[in-house]
Protein backbone atom coordinates (compact mmCIF):
# COMPACT_ATOMS: atom_id res chain seq x y z
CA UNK A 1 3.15 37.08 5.47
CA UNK A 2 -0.80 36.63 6.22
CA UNK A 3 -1.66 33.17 8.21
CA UNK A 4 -4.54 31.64 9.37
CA UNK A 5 -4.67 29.36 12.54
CA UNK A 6 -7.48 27.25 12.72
CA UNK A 7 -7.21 24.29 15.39
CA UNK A 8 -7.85 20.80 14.38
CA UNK A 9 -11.75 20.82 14.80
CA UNK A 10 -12.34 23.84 13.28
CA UNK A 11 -10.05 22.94 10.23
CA UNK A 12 -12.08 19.56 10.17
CA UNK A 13 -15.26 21.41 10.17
CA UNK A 14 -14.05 23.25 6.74
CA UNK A 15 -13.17 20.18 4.94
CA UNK A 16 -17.14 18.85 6.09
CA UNK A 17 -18.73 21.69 4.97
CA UNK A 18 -20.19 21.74 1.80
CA UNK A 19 -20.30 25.24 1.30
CA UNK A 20 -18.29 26.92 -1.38
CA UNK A 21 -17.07 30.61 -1.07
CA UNK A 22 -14.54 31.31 -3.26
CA UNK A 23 -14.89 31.96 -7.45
CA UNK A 24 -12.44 31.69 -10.04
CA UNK A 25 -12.56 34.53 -12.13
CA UNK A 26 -11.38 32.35 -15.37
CA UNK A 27 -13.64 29.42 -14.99
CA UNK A 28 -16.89 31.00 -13.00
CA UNK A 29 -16.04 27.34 -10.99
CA UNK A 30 -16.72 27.53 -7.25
CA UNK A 31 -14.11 26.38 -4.69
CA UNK A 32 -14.40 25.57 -0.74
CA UNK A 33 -10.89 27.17 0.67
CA UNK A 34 -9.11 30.22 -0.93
CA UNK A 35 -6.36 27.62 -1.45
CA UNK A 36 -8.64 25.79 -4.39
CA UNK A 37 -8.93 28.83 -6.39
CA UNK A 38 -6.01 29.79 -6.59
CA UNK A 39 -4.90 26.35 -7.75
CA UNK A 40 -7.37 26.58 -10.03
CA UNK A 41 -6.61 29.68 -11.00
CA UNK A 42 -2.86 29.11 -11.23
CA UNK A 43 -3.68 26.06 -13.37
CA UNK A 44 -5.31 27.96 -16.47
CA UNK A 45 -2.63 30.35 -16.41
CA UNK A 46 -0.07 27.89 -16.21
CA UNK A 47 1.92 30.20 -14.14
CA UNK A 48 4.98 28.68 -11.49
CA UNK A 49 6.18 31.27 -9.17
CA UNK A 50 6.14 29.64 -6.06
CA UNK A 51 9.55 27.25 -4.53
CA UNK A 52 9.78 24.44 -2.13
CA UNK A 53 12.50 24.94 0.64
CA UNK A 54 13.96 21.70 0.99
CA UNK A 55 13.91 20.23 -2.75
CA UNK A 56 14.18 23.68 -4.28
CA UNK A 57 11.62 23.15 -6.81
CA UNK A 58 8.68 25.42 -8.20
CA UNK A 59 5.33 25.11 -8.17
CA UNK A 60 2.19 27.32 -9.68
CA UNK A 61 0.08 27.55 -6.40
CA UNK A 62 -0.05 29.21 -3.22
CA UNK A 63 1.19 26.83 0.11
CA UNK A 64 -0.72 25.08 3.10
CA UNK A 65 1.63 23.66 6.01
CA UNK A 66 0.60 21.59 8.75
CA UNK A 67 1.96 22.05 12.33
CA UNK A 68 1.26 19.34 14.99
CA UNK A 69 -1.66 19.95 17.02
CA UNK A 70 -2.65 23.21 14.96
CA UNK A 71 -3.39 23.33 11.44
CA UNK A 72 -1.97 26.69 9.81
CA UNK A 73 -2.61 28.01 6.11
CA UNK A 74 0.52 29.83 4.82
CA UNK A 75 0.37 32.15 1.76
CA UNK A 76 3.93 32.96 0.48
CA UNK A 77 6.30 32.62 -2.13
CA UNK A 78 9.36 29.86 -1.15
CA UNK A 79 6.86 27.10 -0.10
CA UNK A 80 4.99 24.30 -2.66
CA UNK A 81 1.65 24.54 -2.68
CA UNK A 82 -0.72 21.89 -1.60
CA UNK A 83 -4.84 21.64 -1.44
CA UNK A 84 -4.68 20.59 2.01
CA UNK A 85 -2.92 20.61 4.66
CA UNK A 86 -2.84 16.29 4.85
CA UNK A 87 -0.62 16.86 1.50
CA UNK A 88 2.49 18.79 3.14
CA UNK A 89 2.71 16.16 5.55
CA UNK A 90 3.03 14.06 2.47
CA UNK A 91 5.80 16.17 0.98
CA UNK A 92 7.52 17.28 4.16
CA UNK A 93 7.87 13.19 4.78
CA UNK A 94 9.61 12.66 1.42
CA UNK A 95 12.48 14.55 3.18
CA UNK A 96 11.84 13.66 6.77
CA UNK A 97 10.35 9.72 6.47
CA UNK A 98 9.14 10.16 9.77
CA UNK A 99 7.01 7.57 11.09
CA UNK A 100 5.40 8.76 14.11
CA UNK A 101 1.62 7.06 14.12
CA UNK A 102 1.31 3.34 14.95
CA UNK A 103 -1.61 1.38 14.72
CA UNK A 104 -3.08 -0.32 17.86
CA UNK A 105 -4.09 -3.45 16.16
CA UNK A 106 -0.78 -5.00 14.06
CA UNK A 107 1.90 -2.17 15.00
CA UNK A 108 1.98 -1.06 11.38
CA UNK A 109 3.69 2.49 11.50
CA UNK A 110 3.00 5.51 9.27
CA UNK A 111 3.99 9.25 8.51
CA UNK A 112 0.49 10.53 8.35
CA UNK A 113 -2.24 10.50 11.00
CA UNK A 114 -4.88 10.53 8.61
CA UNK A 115 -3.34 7.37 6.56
CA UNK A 116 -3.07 5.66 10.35
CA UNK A 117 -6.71 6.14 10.80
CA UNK A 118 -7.67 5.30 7.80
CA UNK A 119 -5.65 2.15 8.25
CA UNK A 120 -7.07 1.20 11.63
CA UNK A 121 -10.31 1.36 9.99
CA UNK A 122 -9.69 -1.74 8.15
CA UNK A 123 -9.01 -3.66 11.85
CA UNK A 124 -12.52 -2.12 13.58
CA UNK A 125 -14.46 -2.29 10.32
CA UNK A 126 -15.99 1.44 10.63
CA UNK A 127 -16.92 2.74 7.49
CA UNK A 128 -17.87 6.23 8.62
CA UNK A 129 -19.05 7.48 4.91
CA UNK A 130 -22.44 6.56 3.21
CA UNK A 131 -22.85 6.81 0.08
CA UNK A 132 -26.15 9.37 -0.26
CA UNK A 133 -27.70 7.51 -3.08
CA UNK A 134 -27.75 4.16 -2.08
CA UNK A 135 -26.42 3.62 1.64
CA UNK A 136 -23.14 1.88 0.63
CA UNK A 137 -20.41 2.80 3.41
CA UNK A 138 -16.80 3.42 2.79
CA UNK A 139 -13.39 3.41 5.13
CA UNK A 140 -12.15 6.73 3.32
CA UNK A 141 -14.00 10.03 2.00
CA UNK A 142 -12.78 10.24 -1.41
CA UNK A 143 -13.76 6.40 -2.28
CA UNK A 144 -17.66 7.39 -0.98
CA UNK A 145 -17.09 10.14 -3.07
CA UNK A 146 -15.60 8.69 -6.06
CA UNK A 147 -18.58 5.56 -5.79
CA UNK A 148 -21.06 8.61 -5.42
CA UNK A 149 -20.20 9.59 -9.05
CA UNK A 150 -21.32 6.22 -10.48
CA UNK A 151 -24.80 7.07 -9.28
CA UNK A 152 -25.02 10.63 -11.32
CA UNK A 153 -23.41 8.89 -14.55
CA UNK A 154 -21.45 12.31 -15.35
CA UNK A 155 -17.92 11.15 -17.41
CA UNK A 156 -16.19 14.06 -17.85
CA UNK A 157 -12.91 12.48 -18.70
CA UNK A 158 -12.34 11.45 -21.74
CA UNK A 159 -9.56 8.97 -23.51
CA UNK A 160 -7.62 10.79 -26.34
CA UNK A 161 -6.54 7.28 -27.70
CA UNK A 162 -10.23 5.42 -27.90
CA UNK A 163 -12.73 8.19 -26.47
CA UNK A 164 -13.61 5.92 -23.75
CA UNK A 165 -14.81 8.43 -20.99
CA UNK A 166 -14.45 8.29 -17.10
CA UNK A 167 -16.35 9.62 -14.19
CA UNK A 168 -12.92 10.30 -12.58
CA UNK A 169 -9.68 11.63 -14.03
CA UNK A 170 -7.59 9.26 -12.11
CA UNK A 171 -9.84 6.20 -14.22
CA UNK A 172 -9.07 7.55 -17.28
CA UNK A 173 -5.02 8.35 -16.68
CA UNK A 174 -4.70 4.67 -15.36
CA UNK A 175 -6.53 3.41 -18.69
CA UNK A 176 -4.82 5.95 -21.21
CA UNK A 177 -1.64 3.44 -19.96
CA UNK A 178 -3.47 0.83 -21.45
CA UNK A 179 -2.30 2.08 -24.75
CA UNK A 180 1.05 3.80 -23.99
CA UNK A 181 2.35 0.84 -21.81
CA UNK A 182 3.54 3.24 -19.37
CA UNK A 183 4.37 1.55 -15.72
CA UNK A 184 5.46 4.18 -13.58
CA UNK A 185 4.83 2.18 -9.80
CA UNK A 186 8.69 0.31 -9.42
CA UNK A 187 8.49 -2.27 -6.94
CA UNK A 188 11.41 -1.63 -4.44
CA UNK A 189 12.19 -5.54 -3.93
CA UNK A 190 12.41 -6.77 -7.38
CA UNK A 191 11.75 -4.05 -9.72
CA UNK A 192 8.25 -5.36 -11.29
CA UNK A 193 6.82 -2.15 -12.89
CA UNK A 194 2.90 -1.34 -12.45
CA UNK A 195 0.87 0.65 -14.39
CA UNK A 196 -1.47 1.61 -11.30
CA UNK A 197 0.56 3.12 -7.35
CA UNK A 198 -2.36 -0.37 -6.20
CA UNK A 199 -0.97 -2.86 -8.02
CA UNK A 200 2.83 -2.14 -7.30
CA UNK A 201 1.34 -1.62 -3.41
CA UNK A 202 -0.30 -4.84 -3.56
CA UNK A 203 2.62 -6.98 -5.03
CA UNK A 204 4.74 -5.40 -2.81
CA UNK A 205 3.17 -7.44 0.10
CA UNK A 206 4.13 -10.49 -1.29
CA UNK A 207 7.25 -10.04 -0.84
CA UNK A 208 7.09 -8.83 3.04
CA UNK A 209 5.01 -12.06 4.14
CA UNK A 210 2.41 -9.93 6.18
CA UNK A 211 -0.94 -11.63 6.30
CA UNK A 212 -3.33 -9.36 8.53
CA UNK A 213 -6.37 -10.55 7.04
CA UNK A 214 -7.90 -13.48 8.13
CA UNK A 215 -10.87 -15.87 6.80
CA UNK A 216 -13.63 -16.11 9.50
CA UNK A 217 -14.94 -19.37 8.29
CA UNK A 218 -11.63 -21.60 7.73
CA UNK A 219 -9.12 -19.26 8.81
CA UNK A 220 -7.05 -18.99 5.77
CA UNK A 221 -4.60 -15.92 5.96
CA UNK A 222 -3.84 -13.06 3.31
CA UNK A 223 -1.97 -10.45 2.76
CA UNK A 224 -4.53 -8.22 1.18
CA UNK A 225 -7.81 -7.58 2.14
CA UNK A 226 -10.12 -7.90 -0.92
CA UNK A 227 -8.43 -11.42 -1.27
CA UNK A 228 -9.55 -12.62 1.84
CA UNK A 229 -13.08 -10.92 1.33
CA UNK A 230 -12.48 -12.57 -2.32
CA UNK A 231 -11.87 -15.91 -0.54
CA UNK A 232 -14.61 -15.61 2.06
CA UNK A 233 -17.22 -15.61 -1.04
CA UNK A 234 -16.69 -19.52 -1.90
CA UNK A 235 -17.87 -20.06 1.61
CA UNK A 236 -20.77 -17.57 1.57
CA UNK A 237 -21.36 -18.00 -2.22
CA UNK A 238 -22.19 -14.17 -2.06
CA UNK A 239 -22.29 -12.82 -5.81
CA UNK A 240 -22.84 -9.05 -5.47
CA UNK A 241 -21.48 -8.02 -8.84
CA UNK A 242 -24.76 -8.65 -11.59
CA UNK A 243 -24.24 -8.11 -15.38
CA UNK A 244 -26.33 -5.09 -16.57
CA UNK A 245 -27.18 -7.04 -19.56
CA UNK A 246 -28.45 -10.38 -18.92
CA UNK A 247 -28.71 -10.49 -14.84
CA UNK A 248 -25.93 -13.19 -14.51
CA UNK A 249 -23.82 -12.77 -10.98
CA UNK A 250 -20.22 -12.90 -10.29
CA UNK A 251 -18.19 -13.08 -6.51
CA UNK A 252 -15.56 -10.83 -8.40
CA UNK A 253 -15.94 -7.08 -10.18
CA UNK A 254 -13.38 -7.92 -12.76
CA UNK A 255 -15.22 -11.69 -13.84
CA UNK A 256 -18.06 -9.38 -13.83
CA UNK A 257 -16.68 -6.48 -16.30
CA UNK A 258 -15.10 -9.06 -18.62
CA UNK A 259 -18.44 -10.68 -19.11
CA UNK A 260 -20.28 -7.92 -20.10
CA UNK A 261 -17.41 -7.19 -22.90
CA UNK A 262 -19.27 -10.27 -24.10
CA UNK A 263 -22.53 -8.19 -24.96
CA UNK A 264 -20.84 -4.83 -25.94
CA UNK A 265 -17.81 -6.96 -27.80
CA UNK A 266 -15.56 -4.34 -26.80
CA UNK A 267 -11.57 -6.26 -26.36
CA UNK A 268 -9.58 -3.17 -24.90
CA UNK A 269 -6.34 -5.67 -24.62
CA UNK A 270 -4.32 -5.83 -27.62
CA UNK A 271 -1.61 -8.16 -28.17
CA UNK A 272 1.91 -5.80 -28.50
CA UNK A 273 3.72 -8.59 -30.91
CA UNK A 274 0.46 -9.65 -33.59
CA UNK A 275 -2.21 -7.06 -32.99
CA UNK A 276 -4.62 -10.06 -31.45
CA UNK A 277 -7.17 -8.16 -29.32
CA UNK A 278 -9.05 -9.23 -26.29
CA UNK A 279 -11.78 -8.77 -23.67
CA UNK A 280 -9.50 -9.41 -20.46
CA UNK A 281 -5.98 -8.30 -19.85
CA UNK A 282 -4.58 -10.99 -18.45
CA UNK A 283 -5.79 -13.06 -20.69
CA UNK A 284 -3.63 -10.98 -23.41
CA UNK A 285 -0.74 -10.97 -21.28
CA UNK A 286 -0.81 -14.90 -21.22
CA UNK A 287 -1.39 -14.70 -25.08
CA UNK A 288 2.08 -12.55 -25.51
CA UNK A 289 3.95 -14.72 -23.37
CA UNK A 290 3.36 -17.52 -26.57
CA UNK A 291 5.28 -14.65 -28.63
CA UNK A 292 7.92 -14.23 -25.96
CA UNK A 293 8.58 -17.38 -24.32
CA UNK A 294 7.99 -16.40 -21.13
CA UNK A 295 7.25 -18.14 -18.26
CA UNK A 296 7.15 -15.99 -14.63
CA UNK A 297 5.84 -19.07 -12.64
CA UNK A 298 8.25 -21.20 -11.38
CA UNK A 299 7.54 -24.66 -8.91
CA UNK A 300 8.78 -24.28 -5.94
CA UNK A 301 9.22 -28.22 -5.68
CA UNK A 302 11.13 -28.55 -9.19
CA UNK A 303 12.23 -25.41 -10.49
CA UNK A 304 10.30 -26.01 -13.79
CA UNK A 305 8.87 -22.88 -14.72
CA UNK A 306 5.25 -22.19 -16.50
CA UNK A 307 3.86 -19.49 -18.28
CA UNK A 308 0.45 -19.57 -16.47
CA UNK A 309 0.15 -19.29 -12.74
CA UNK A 310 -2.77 -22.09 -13.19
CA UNK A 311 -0.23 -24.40 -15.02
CA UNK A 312 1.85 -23.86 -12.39
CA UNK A 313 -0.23 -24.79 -9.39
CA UNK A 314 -1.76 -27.37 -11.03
CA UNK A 315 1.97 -28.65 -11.26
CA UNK A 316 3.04 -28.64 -7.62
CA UNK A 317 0.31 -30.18 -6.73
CA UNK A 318 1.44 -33.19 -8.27
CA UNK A 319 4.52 -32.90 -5.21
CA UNK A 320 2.33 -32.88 -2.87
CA UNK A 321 -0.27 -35.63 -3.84
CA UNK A 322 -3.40 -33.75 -1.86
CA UNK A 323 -5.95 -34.13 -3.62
CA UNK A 324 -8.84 -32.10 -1.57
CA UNK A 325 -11.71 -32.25 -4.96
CA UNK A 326 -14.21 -35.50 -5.08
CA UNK A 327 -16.45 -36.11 -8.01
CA UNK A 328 -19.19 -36.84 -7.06
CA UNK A 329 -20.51 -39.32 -9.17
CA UNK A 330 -17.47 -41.55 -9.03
CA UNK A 331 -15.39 -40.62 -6.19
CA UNK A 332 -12.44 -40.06 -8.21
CA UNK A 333 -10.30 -37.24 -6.20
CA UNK A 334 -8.46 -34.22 -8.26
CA UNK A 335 -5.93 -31.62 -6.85
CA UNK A 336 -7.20 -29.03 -8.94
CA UNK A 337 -10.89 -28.08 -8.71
CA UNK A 338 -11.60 -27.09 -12.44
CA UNK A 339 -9.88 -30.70 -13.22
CA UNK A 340 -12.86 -32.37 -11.02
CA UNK A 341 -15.39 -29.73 -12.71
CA UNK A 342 -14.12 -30.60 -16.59
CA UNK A 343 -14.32 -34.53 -15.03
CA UNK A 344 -17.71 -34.65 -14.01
CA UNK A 345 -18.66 -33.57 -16.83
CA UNK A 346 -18.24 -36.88 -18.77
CA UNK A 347 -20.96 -38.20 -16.40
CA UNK A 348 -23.35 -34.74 -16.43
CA UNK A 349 -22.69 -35.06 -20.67
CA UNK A 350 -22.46 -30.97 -20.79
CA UNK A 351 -20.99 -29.00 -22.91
CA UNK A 352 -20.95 -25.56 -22.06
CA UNK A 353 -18.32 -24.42 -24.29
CA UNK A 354 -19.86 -23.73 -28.00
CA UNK A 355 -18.50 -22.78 -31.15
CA UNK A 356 -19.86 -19.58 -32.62
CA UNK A 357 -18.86 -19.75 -36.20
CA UNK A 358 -20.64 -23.29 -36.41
CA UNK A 359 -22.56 -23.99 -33.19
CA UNK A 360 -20.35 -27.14 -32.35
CA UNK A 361 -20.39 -27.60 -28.11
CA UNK A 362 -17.20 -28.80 -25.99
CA UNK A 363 -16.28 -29.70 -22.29
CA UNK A 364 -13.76 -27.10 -21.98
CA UNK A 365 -12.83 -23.96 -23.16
CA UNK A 366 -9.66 -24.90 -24.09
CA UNK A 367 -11.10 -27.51 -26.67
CA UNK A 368 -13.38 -24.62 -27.94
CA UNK A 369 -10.67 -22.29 -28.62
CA UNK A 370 -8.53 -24.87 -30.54
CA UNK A 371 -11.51 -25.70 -32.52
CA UNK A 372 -12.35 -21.70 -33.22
CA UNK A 373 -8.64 -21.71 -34.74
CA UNK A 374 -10.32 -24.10 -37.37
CA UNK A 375 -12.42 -21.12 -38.39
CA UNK A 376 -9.85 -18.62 -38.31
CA UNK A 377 -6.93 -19.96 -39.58
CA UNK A 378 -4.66 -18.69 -36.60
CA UNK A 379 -1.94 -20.83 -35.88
CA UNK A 380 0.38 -19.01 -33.19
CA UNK A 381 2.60 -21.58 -32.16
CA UNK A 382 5.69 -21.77 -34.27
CA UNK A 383 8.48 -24.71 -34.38
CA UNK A 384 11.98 -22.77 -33.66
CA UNK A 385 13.78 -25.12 -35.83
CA UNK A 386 11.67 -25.04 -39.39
CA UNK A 387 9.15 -22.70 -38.78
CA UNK A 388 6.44 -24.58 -38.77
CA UNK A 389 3.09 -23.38 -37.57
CA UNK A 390 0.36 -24.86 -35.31
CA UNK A 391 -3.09 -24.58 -33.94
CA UNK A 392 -2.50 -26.14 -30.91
CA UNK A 393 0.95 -25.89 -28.22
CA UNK A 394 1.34 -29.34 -27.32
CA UNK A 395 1.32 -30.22 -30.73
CA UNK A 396 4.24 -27.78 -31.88
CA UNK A 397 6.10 -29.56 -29.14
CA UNK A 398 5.42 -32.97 -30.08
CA UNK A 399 6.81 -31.66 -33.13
CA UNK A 400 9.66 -30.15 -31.86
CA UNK A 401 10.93 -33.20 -30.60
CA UNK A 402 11.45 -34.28 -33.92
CA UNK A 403 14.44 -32.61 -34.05
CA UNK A 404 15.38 -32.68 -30.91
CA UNK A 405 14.76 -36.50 -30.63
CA UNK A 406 13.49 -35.88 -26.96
CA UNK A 407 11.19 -38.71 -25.96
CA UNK A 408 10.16 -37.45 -22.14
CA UNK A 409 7.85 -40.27 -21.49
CA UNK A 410 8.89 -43.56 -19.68
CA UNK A 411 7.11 -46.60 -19.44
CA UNK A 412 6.93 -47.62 -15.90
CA UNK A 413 7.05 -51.41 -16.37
CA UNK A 414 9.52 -52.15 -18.99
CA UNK A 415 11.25 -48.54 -19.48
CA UNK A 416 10.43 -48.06 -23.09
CA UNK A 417 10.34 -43.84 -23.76
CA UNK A 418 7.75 -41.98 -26.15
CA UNK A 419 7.45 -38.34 -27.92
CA UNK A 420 4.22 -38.58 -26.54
CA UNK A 421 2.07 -39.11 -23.33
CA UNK A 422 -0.56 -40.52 -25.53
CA UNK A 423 1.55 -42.91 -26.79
CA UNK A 424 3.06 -44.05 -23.02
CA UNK A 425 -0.28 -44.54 -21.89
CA UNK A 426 -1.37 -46.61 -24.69
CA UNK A 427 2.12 -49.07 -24.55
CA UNK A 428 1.35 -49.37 -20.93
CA UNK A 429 -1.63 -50.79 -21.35
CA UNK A 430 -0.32 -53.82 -22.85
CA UNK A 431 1.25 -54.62 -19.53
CA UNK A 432 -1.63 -53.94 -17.75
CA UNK A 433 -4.03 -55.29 -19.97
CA UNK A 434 -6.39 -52.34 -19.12
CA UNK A 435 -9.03 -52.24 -22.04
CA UNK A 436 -11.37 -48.45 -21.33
CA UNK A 437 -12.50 -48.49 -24.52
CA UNK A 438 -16.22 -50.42 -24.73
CA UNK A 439 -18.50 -50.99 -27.41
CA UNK A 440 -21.58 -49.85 -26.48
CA UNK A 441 -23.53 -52.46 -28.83
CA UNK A 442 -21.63 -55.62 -27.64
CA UNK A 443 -19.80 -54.79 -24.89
CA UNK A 444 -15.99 -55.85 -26.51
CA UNK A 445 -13.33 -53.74 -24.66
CA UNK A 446 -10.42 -51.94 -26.78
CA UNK A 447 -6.67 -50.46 -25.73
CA UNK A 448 -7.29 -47.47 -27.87
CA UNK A 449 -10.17 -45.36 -28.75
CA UNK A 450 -9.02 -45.94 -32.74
CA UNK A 451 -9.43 -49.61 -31.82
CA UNK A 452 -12.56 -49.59 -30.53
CA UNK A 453 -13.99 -46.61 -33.41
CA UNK A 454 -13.01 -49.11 -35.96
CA UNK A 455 -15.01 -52.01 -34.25
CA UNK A 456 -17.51 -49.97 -34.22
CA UNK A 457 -18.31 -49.95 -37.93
CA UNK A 458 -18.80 -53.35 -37.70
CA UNK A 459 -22.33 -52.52 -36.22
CA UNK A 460 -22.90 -49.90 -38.62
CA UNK A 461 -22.92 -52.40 -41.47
């Protein structure tokens, strides 16, 4: 059985080198390590001749195995075959789990060296590979590597379903799920499935309570690191991400790539239940869950559940009355920060939201899209009792109630209940005598904005 023993430096000076000495003889492609082109090799061919010990499974390539302090290449027929040597340690722990490396900073434990390294990395902030292009550093080889390939544009991967194409074949596997709906990533606590190993990695942090990463500025904790450097950009107001198109700058990659869907008009997302398409995914998730009912965020206060995580917070906030946003033209305090935005607006008189079939601006986005719906025709929300379809959700619950008879608001003063907050609000009043509604010609105050629009007439005599 031929070896070769190479000690760790020596083995670390292969992977380094650039040079590449071996040949395929089907694809003329050069490879670094004997190992490589064989694979490759092995992988035209489609030839499996090779078995695994310990899971008794067979494989199409020739073996590497890793041994403590000395790394040694094995060629020979009862062993899978891996590209380097890292990898067995990653198969011989699926039958092991051996933790043996612990990091010095947070006691974190792994199976791998490498992955403990690469790890501690994230604690001393070295970033050991440069991008040769443009200087950016990176924690890990294969993500300098993989950022490297943005630079030289070359997308050799291609998407059988759209023909989208990808400078790396892991991009384009992750996106062909886009269309298959394939989730292979199971998180162990509560069985969430993931399209990408990240995702499922991420959420499963949630659930363990870990928060390593700390904000330097207000000390805010996270669990995950490119939330807290996510978090640290209100404080810096650091937008590094610019749209190619029109220059505009985002603190987040993903704002970024949705906006510039704007200029291509490309909507990737399609709705599973109507066909609706759209530019961001979870944007079409939240559109699906008005098909299926389902709401994922529940208050921890209450138990009333919400099918937006927004909703949701903006909710519990309500428990605990902190209200950290200030308008500040008023002083009027909000506990949710787009709230104080959409507020202020009243005084500011923008509109940033406009219309494109007829050019008509609005003070949210919400208001905008109800008003598109005009345009369209869409009505997606649909009475469970007759049928009947709407433009707008809270109206297809106001309607609802109809036949339920539900009347969930309560006046405060006299107990009287209403279908609708509107309605509440506008009884309430007449205990309060609270008139908002001025005329701007005479000054005469009104209980209702029909009130007052019909006084107004008056003047336009």
């Amino acid at each position: 059985m031929p070896t070769i023993t190479l000690t760790g430096l020596e083995t670390c000076e292969l992977w380094e080198s650039e040079e590449k000495l071996y040949q395929c003889n089907e694809h003329g492609r050069t490879c670094s390590r004997f190992q490589s082109s064989q694979q490759d090799a092995r992988t035209k061919t489609g030839e499996q001749a090779y078995e695994c010990h310990q899971c008794e499974k067979f494989y199409s390539y020739l073996s590497v195995r890793t041994q403590l302090r000395e790394m040694t290449f094995v060629y020979e027929e009862n062993l899978k075959s891996f590209s380097t040597p890292s990898d067995v340690k990653i198969h011989e722990g699926r039958h092991t789990w051996n933790k043996h490396y612990v990091c010095k900073h947070c006691g974190k434990a792994f199976s791998r060296k490498f992955h403990c390294k690469l790890h501690e990395r994230l604690h001393t902030g070295e970033k050991p590979y440069v991008c040769k292009h443009c200087g950016k550093a990176f924690i890990a080889h294969r993500d300098c590597k993989r950022h490297e390939s943005i630079h030289t544009q070359e997308k050799p991967y291609v998407c059988k379903q759209c023909g989208k194409a990808f400078s790396i074949s892991r991009y384009c596997k992750i996106h062909e799920r886009v269309h298959s709906g394939e989730k292979p990533y199971i998180c162990k606590q509560c069985g969430k499935a993931f399209s990408r190993q990240l995702s499922c990695k991420l959420h499963e942090k949630l659930h363990s309570g870990e928060k390593h990463y700390v904000c330097k500025q207000c000390g805010k904790a996270f669990s995950i690191q490119s939330y807290c450097k996510r978090h640290e950009r209100i404080h810096t107001g650091h937008k590094p991400y610019v749209c190619k198109q029109c220059g505009k700058a985002f603190s987040r990659q993903d704002d970024c790539k949705a906006h510039e869907r704007i200029h291509t008009g490309e909507k990737p997302f399609v709705c599973k239940q109507c066909g609706k398409a759209f530019t961001v995914h979870r944007v079409c998730k939240r559109h699906e869950r008005i098909h299926t009912g389902e709401k994922p965020y529940v208050c921890k206060q209450c138990g009333k559940a919400f099918s937006t995580q927004s909703s949701c917070k903006a909710h519990e906030s309500l428990h605990t009355l902190e209200k950290p946003y200030i308008c500040k033209q008023c002083g009027k305090a909000f506990s949710i920060q787009s709230y104080c935005k959409r507020h202020e607006r009243i005084h500011t008189g923008e509109k940033p939201y406009v219309c494109k079939q007829c050019g008509k601006s609005f003070t949210t986005q919400y208001n905008c899209k109800t008003h598109d719906r005009i345009h369209t025709g869409e009505k997606p929300y649909v009475c469970k009792q007759c049928g009947k379809a709407f433009t707008v959700q809270i109206y297809c619950k106001r309607h609802e109630r109809v036949h339920t008879g539900e009347k969930p608001y309560v006046c405060k003063h006299c107990g009287k209940a209403f279908t609708t907050q509107f309605s509440c609000k506008s009884h309430e009043r007449l205990h309060t005598e609270e008139k908002p509604y001025v005329c701007k010609k005479c000054g005469k105050a009104f209980l209702t904005s029909v009130d007052c629009q019909k006084h107004k007439r008056i003047h336009a005599i």
